[in-house]
N, C-alpha and C. Protein backbone atom coordinates (compact mmCIF):
# COMPACT_ATOMS: atom_id res chain seq x y z
N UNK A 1 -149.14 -150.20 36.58
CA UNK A 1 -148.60 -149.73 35.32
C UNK A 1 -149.76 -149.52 34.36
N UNK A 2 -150.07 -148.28 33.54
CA UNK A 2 -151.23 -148.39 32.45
C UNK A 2 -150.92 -148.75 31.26
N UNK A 3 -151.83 -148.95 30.73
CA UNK A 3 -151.81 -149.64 29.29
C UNK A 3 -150.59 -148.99 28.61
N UNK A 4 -150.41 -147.58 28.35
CA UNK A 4 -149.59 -146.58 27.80
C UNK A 4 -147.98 -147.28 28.09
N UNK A 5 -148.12 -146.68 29.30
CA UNK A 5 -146.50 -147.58 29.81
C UNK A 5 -145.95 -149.01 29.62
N UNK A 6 -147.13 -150.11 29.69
CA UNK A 6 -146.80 -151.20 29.33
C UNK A 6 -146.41 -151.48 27.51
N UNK A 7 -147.26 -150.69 26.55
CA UNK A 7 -147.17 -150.61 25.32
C UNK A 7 -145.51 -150.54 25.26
N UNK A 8 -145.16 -149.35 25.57
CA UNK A 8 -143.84 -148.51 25.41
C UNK A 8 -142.89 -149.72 25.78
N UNK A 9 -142.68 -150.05 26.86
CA UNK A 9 -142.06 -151.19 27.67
C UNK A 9 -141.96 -152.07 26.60
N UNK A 10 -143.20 -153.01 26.11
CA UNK A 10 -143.31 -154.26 25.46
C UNK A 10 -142.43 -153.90 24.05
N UNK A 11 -142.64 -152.72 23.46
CA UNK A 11 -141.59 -152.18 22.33
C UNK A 11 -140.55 -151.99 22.81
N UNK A 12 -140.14 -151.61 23.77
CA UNK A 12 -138.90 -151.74 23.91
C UNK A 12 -138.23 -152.85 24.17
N UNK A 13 -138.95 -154.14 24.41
CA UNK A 13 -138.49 -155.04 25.28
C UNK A 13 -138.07 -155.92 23.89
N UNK A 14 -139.42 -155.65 22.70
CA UNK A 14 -139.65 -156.25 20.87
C UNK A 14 -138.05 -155.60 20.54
N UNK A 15 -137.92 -154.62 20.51
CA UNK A 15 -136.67 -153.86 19.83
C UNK A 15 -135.45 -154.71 20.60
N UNK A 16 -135.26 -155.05 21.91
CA UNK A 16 -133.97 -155.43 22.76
C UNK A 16 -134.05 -157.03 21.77
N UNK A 17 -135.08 -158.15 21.95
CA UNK A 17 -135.13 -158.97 21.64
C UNK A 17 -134.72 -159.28 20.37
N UNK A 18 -135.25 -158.19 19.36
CA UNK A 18 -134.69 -158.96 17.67
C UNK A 18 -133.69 -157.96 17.87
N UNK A 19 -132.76 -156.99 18.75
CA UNK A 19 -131.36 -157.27 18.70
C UNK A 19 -130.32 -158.23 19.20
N UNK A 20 -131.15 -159.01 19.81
CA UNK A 20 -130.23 -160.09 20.10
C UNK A 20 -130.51 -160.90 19.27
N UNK A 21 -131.04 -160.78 18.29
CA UNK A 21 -131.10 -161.92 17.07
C UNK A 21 -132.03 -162.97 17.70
N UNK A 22 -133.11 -162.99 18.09
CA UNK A 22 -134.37 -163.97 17.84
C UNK A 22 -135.14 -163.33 17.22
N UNK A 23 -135.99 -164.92 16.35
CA UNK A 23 -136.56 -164.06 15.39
C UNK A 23 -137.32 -163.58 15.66
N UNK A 24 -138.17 -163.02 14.61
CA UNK A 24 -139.29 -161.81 15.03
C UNK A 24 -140.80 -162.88 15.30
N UNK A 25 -141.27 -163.82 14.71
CA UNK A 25 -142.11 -164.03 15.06
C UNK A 25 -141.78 -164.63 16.76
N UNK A 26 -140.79 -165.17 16.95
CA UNK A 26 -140.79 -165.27 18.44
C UNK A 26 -140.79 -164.30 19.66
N UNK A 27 -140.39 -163.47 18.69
CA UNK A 27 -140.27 -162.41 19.59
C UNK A 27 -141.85 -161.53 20.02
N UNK A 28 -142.41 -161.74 18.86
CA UNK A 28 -143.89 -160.81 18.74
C UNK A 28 -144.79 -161.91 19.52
N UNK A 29 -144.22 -163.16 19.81
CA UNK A 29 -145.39 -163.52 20.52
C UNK A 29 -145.11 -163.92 21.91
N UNK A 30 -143.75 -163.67 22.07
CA UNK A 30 -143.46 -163.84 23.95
C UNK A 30 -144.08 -162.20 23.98
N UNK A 31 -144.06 -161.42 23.55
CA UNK A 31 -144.23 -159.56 23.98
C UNK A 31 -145.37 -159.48 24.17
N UNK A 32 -146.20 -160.11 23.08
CA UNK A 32 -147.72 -160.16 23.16
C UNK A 32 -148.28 -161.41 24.22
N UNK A 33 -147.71 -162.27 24.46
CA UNK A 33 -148.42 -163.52 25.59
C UNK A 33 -147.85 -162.85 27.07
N UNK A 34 -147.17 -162.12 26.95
CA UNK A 34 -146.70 -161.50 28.16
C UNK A 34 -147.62 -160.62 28.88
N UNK A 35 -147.58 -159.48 27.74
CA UNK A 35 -148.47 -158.58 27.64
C UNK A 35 -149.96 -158.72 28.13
N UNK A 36 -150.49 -159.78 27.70
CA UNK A 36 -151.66 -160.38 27.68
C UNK A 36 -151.63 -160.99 29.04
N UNK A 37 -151.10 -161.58 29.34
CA UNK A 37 -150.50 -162.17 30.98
C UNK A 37 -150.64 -161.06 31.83
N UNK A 38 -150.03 -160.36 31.76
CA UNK A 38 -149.71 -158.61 32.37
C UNK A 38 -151.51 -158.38 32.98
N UNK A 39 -151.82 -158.23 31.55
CA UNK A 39 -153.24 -157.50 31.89
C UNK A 39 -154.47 -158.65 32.49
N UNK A 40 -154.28 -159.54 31.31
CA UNK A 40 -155.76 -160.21 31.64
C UNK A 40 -155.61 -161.74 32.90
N UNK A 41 -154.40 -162.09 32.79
CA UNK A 41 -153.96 -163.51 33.51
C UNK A 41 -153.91 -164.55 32.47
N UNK A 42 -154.19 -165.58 33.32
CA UNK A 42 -153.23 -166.57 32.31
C UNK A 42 -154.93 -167.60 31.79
N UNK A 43 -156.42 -167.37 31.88
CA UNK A 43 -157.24 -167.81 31.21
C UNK A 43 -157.63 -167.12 29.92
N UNK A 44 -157.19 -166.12 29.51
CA UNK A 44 -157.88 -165.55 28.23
C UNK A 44 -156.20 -166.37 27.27
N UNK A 45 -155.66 -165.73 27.42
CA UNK A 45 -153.86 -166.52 26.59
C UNK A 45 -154.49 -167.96 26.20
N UNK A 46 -154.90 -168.70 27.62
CA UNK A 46 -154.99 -170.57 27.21
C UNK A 46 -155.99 -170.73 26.00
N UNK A 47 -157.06 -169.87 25.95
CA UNK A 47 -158.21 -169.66 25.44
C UNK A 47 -157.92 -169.49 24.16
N UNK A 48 -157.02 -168.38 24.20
CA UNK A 48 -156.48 -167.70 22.95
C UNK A 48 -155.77 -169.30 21.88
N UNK A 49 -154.86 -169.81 22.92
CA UNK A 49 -154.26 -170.80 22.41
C UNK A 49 -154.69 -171.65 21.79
N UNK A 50 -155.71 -172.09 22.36
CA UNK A 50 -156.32 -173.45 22.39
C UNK A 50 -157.30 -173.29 21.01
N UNK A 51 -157.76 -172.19 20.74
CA UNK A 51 -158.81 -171.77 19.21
C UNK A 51 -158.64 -171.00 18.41
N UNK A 52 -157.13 -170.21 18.43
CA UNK A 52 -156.56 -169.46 17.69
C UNK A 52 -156.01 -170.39 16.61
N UNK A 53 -155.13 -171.57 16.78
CA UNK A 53 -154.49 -172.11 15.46
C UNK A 53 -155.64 -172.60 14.67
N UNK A 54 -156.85 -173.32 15.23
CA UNK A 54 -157.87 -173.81 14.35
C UNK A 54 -158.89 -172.79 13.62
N UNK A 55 -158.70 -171.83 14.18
CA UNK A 55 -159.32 -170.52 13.56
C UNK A 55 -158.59 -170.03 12.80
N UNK A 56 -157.75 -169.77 12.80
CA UNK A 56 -156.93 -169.42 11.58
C UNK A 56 -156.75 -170.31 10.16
N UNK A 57 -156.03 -171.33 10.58
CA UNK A 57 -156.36 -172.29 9.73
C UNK A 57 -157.06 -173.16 8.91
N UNK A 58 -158.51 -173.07 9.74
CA UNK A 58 -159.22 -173.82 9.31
C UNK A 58 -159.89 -172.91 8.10
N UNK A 59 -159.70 -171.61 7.73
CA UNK A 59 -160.33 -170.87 6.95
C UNK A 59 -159.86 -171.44 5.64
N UNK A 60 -161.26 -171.02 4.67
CA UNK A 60 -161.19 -171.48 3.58
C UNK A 60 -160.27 -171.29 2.46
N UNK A 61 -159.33 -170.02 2.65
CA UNK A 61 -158.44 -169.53 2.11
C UNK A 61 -157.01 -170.28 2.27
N UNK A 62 -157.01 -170.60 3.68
CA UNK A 62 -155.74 -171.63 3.84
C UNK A 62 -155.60 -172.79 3.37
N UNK A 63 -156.90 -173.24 3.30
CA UNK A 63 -157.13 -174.84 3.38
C UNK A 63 -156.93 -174.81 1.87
N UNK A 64 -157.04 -173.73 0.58
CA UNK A 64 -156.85 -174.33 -0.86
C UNK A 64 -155.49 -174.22 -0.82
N UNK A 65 -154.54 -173.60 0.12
CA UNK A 65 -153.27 -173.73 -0.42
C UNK A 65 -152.67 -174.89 -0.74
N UNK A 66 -152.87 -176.62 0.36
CA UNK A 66 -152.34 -177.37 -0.49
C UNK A 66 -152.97 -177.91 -1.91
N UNK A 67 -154.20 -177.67 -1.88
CA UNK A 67 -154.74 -178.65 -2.89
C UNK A 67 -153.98 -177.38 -4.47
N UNK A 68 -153.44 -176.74 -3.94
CA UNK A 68 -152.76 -175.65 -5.45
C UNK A 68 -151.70 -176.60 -5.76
């Protein structure tokens, strides 16, 4: 399957999903960990996992929100 076809697919699969009423962030990230599964396997996703929440978060912009 190429990238093209899988895109199309994964939107269609985003569109079926938040019509059955789950929400959207769940939905955008089974389409995308799938997706990602699809192409690369299952070491870049763990990778992703494992330094994505502390990267995000740990930025300096997040971190003043509680002290507001």
């Amino acid at each position: 399957m190429s990238k093209f076809a899988l895109g199309l697919s994964s939107f269609a699969i985003l569109l079926g999903l938040l019509a059955i009423r789950i929400p959207i962030g769940v939905s955008m990230f089974a389409v995308g960990a799938g997706a990602l599964l699809w192409l690369e396997g299952p070491a870049p996703l763990l990778g992703l996992m494992k330094s994505g929440p502390f990267d995000t978060f740990g930025n300096y912009s997040f971190s003043v929100i509680p002290l507001f």
